[in-house]
N, C-alpha and C. Protein backbone atom coordinates (compact mmCIF):
# COMPACT_ATOMS: atom_id res chain seq x y z
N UNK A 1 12.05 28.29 -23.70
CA UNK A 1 11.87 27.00 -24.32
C UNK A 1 12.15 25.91 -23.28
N UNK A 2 10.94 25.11 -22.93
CA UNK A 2 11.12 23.84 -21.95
C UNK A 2 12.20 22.99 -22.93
N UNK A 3 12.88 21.97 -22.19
CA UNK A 3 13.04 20.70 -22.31
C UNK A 3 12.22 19.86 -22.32
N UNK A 4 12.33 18.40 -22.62
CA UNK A 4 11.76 17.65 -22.75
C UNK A 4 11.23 17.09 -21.62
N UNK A 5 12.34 16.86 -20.46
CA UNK A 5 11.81 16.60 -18.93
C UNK A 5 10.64 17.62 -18.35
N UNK A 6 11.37 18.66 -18.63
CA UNK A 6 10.55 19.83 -18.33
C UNK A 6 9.35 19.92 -18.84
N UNK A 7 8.99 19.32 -19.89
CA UNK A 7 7.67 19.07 -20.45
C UNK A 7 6.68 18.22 -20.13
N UNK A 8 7.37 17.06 -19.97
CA UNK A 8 6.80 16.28 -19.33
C UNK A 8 6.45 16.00 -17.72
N UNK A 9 6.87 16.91 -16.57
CA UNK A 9 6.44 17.17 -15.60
C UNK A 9 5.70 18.24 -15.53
N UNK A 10 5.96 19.18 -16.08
CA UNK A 10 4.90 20.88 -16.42
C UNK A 10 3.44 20.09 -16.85
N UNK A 11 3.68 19.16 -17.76
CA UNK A 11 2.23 18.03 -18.47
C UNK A 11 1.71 17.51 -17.24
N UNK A 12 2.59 16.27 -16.47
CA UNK A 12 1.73 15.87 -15.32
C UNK A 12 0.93 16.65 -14.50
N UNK A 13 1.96 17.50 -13.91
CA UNK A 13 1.54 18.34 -13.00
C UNK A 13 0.55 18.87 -13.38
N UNK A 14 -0.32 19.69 -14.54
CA UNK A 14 -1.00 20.34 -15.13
C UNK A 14 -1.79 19.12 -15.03
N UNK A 15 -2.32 17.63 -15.42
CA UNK A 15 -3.62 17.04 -14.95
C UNK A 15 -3.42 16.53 -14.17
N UNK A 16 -2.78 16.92 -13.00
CA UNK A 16 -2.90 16.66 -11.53
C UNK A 16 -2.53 14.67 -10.92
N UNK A 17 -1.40 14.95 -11.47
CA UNK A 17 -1.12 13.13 -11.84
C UNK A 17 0.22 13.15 -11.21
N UNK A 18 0.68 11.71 -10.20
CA UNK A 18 1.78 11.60 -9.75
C UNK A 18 2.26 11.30 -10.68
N UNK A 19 3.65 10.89 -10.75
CA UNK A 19 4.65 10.21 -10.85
C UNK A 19 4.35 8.94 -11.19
N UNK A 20 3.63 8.15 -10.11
CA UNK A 20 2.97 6.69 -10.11
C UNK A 20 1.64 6.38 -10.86
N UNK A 21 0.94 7.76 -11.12
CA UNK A 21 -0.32 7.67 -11.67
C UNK A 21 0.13 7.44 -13.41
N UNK A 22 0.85 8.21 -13.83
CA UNK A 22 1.59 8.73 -15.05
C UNK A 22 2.61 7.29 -15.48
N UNK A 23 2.95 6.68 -15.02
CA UNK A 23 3.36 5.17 -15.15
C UNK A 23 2.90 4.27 -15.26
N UNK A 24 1.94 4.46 -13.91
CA UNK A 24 0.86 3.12 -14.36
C UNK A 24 0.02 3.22 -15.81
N UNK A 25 -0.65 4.62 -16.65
CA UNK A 25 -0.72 4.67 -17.72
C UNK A 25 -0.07 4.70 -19.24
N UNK A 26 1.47 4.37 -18.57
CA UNK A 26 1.96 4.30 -19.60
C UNK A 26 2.63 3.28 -19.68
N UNK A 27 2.78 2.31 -18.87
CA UNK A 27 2.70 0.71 -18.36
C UNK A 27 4.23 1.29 -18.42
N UNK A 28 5.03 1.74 -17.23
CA UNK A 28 6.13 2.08 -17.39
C UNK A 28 6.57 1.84 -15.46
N UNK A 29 7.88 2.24 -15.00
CA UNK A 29 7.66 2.27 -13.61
C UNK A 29 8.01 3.65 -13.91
N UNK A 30 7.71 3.96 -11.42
CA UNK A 30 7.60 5.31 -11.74
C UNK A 30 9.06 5.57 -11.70
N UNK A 31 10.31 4.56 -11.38
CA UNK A 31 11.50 5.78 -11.36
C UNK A 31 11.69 5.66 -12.71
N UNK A 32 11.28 5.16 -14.01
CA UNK A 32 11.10 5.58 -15.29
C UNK A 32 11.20 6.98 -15.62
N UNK A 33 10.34 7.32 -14.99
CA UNK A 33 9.00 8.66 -15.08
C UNK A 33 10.08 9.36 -14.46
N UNK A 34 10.30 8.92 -12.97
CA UNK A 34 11.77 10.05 -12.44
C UNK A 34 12.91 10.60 -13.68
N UNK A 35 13.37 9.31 -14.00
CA UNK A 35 14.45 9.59 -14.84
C UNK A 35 13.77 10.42 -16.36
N UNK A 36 13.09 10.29 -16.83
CA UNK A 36 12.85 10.73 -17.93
C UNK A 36 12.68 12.34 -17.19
N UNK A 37 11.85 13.11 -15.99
CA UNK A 37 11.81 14.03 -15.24
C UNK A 37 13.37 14.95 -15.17
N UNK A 38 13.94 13.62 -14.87
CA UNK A 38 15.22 14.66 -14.28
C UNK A 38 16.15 14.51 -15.41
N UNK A 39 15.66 14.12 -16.73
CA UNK A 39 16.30 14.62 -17.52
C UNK A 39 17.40 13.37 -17.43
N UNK A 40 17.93 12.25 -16.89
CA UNK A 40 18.50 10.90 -16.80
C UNK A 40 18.61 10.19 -18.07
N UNK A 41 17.23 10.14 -18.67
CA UNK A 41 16.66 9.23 -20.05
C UNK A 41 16.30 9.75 -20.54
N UNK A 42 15.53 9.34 -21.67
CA UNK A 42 14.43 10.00 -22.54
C UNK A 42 13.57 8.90 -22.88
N UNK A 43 12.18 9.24 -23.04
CA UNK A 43 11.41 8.43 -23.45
C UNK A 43 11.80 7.97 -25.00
N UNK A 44 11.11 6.61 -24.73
CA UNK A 44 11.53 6.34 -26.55
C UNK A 44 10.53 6.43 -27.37
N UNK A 45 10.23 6.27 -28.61
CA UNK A 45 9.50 6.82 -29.62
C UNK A 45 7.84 6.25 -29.57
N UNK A 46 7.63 5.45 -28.84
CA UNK A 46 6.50 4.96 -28.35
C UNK A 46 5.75 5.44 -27.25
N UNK A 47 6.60 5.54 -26.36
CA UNK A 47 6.07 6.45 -24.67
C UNK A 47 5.91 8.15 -25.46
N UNK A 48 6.71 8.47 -26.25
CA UNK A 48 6.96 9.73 -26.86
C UNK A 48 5.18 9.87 -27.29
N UNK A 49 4.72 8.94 -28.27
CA UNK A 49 3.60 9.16 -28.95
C UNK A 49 2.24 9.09 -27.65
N UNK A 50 2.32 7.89 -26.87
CA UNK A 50 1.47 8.31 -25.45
C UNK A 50 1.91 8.95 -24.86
N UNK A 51 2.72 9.74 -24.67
CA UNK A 51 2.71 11.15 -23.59
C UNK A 51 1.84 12.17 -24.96
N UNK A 52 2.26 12.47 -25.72
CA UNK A 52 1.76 12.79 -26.94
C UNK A 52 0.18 13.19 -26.26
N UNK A 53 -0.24 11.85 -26.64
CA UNK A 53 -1.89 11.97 -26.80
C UNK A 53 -2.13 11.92 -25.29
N UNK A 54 -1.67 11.41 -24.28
CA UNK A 54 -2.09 11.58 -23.05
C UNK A 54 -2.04 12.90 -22.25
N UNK A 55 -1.09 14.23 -23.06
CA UNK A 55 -0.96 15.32 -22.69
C UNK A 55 -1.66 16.30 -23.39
N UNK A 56 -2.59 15.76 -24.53
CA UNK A 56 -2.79 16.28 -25.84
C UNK A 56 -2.26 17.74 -26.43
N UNK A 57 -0.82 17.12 -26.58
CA UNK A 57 0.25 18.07 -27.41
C UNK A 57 0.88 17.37 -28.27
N UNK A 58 0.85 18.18 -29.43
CA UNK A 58 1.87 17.81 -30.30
C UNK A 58 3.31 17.11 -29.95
N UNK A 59 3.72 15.89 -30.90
CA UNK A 59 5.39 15.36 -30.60
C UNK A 59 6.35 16.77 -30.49
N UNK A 60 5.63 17.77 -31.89
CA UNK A 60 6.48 18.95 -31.84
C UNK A 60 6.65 19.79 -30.96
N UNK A 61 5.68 19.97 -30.48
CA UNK A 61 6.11 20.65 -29.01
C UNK A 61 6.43 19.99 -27.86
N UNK A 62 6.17 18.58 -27.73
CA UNK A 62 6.92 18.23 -26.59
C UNK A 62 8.43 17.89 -26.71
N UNK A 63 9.00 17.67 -27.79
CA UNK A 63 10.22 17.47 -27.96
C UNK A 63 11.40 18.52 -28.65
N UNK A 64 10.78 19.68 -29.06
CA UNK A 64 11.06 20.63 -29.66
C UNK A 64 12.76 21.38 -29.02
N UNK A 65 12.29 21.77 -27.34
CA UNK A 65 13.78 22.39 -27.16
C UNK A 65 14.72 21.19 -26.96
N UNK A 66 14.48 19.82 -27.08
CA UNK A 66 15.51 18.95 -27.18
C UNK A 66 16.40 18.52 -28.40
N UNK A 67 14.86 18.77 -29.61
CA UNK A 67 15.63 18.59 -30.79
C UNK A 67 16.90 19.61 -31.08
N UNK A 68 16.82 21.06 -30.81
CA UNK A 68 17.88 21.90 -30.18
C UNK A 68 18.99 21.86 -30.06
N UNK A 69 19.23 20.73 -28.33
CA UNK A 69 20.16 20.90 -27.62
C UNK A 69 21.03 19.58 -28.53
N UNK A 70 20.27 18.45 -29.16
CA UNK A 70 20.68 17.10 -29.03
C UNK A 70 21.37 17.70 -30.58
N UNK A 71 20.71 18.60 -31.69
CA UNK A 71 21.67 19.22 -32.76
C UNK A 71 23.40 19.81 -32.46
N UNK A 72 23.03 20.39 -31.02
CA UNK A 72 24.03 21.22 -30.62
C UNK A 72 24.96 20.24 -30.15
N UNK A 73 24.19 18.75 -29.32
CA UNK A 73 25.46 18.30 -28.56
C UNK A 73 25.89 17.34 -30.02
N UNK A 74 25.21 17.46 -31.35
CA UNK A 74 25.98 16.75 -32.42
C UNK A 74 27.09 17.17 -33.14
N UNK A 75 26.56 18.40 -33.28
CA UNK A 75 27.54 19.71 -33.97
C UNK A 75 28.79 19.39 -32.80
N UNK A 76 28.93 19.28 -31.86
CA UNK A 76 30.46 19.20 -30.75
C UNK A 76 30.98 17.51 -30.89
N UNK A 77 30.05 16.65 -31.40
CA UNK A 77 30.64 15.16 -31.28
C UNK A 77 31.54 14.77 -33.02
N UNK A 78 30.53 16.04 -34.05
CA UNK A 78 31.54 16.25 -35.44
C UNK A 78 32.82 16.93 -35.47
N UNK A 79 32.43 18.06 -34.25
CA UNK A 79 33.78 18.72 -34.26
C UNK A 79 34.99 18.25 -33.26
N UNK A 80 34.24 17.34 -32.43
CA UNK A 80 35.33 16.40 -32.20
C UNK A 80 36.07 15.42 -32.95
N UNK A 81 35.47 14.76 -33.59
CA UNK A 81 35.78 13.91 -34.62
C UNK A 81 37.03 14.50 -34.94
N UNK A 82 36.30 15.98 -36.07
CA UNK A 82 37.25 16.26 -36.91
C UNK A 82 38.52 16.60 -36.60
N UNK A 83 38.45 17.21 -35.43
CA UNK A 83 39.77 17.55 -34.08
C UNK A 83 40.76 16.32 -34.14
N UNK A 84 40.13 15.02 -33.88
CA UNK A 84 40.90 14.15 -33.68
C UNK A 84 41.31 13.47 -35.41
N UNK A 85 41.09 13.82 -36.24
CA UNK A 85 41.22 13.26 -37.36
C UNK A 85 42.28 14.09 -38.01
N UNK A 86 42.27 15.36 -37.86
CA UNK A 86 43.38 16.46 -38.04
C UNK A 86 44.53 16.26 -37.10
N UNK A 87 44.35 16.01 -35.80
CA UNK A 87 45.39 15.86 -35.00
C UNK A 87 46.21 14.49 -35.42
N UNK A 88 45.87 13.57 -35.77
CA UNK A 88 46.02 12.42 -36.28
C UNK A 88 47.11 12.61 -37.50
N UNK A 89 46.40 13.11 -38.64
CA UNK A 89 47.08 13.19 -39.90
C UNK A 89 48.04 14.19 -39.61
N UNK A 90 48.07 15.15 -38.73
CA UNK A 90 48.83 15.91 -38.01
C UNK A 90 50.42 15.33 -37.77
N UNK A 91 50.05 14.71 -36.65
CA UNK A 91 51.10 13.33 -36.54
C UNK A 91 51.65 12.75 -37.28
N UNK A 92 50.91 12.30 -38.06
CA UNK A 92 51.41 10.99 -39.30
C UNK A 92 52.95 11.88 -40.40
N UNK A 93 51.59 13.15 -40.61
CA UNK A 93 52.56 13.95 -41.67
C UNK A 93 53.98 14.43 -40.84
N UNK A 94 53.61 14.83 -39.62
CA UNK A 94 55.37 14.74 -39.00
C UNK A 94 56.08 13.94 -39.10
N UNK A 95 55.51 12.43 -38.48
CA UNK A 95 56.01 11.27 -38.72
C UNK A 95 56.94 10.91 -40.09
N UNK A 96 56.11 11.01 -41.03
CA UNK A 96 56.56 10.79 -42.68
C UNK A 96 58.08 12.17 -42.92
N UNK A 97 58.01 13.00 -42.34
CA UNK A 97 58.66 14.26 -42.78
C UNK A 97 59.63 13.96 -41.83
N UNK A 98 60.06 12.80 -40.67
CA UNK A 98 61.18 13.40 -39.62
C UNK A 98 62.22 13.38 -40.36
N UNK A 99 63.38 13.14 -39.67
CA UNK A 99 64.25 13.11 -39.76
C UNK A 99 65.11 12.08 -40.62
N UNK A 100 65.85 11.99 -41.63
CA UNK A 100 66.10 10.63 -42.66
C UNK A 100 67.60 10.72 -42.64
N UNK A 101 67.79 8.77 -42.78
CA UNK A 101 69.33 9.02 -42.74
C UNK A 101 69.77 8.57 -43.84
C-alpha cells in the first residue's frame, strides 16, 4: 500500500512530468510538489481533486494508505489524551486522600 506522497510521484513519474511541470498545472510551486513528495505536507482538498483527475485515479485510491496511517496516528493522540486525563485524576484523587490533620 503506497502513501499518499508515494502516489503522487509514482503518478508524475508515470506521465513523464517534472516536479515543475506538475505545479505549473496545478498553479502550485514546485517545492509545493517537493513537500507534498516527501511526505512534508499534504495536498489540500482541492489540489487532492486535480491530482485526482490529472492522474485519472480515484480520491480513493490516491489517498487510501493515508487514510490508514492518519486513523492510526488518531487512535495514539486519544490514547494520549486519555493517559493524561487518568494521570491527572490520578493525582487529584491522591491529593484529596493525603494526609489530614
Amino acid at each position: 500500500m503506497m502513501h499518499i506522497h508515494q502516489q503522487i510521484k509514482h503518478h508524475r513519474e508515470r506521465l513523464g512530468l517534472t516536479q515543475d511541470m506538475l505545479a505549473e498545472r496545478l498553479y502550485v510551486s514546485r517545492q509545493t510538489i517537493s513537500n507534498w513528495e516527501t511526505g512534508r505536507s499534504y495536498p489540500d482538498l482541492e489540489n487532492l481533486l486535480r491530482l485526482s483527475i490529472l492522474f485519472d485515479t480515484s480520491l480513493d485510491e490516491l489517498v487510501k494508505g493515508d487514510v490508514d496511517v492518519m486513523k492510526q496516528e488518531l487512535d495514539t493522540v486519544r490514547s494520549n489524551r486519555l493517559a493524561v486525563v487518568m494521570t491527572v485524576l490520578l493525582g487529584l484523587t491522591a491529593i484529596s486522600a493525603g494526609p489530614r490533620s
